[in-house]
C-alpha atoms as a PDB file:
ATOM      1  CA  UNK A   1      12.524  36.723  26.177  1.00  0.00           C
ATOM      2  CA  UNK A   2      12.389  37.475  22.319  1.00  0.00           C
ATOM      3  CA  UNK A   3      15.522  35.428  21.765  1.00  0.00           C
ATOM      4  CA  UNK A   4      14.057  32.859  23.721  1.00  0.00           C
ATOM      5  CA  UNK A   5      10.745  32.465  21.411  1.00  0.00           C
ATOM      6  CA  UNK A   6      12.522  32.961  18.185  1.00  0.00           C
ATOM      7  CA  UNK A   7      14.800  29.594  19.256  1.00  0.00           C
ATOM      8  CA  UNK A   8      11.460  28.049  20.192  1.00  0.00           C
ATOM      9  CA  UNK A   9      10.196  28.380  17.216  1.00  0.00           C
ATOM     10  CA  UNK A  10      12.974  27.529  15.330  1.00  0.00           C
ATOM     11  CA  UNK A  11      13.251  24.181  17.300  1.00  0.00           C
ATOM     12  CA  UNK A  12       9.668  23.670  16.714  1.00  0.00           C
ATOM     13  CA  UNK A  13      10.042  24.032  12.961  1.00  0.00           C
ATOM     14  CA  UNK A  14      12.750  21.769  12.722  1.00  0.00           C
ATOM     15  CA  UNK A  15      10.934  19.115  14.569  1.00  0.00           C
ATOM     16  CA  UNK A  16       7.493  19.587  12.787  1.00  0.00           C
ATOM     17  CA  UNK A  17      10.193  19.008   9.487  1.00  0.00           C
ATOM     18  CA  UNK A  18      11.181  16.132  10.751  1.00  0.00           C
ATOM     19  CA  UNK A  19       7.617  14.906  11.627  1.00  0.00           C
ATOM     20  CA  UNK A  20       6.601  15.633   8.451  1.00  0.00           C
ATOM     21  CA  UNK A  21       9.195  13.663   6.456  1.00  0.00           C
ATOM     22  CA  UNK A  22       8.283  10.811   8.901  1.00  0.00           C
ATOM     23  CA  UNK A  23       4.799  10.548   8.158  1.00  0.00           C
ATOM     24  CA  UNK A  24       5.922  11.286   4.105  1.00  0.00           C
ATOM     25  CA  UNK A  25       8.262   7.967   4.772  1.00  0.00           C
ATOM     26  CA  UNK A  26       5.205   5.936   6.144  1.00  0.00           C
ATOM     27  CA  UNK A  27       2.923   7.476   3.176  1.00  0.00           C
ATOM     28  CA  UNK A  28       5.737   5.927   0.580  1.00  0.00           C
ATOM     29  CA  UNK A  29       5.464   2.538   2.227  1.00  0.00           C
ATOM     30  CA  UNK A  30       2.103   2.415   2.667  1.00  0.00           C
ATOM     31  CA  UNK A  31       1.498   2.897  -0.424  1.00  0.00           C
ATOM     32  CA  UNK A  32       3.949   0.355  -1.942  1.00  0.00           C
ATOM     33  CA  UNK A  33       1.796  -2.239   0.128  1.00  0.00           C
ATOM     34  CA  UNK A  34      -1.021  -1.202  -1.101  1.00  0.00           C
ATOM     35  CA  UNK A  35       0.040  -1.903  -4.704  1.00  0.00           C
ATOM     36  CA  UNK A  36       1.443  -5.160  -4.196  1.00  0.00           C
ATOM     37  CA  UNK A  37      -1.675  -6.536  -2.261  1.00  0.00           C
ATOM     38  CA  UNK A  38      -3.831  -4.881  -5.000  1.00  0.00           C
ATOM     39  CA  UNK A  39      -1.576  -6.491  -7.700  1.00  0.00           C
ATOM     40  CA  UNK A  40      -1.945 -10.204  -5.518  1.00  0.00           C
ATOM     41  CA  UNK A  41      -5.783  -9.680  -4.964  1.00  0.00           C
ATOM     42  CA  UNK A  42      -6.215  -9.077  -9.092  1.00  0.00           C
ATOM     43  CA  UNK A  43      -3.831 -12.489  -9.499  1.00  0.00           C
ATOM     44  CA  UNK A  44      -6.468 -14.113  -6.876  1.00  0.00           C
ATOM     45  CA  UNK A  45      -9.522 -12.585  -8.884  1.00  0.00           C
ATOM     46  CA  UNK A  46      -8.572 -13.612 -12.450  1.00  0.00           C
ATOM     47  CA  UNK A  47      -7.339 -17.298 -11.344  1.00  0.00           C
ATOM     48  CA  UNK A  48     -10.874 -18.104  -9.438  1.00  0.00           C
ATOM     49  CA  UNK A  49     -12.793 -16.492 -12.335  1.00  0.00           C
ATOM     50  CA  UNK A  50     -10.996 -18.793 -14.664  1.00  0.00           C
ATOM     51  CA  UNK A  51     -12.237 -21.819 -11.976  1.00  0.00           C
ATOM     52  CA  UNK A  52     -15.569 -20.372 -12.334  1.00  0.00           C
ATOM     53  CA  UNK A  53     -15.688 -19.944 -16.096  1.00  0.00           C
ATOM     54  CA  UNK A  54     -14.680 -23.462 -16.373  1.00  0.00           C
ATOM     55  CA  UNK A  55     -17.185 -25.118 -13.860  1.00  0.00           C
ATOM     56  CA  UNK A  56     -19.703 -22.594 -15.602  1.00  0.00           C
ATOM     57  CA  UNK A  57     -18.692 -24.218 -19.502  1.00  0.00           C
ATOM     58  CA  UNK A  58     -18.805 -27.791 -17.601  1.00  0.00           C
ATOM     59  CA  UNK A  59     -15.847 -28.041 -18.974  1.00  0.00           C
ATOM     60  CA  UNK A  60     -14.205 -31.676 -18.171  1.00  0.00           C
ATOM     61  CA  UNK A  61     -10.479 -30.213 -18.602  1.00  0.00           C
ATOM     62  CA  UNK A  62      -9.623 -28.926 -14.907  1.00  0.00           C
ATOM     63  CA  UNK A  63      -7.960 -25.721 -14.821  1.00  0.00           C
ATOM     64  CA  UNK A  64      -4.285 -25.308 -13.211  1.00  0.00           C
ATOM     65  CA  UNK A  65      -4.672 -23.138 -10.356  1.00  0.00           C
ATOM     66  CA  UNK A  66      -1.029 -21.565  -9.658  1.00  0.00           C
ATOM     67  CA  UNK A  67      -0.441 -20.553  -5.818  1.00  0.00           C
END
């Protein structure tokens, strides 16, 4: 019985190991698509507060908007 919950165990370790580099893997990936939309949402921000800006100045030059 003892040999029995000491491979248990060790199986169990080894799979929480794997589990855990899983969920690490995900973590790493989420996290580069979190940048990059965060990185594309400050491009969006800065290009439709220029717009702004200029419709604010009433300025007559019309800005290029980049997509």
């Amino acid at each position: 019985m003892h040999k029995a919950v000491v491979k248990y165990f060790r199986q169990r370790s080894l799979y929480s190991l794997a589990e855990l580099a899983r969920f690490q893997n995900l973590s790493n990936e989420n996290n580069h698509k979190i940048k990059t939309i965060q990185e594309e949402l400050s491009e969006a921000i800065q290009r439709i507060s220029a717009f702004l800006h200029s419709m604010a100045d009433d300025s007559t030059t019309v800005p290029v908007i980049m997509l």
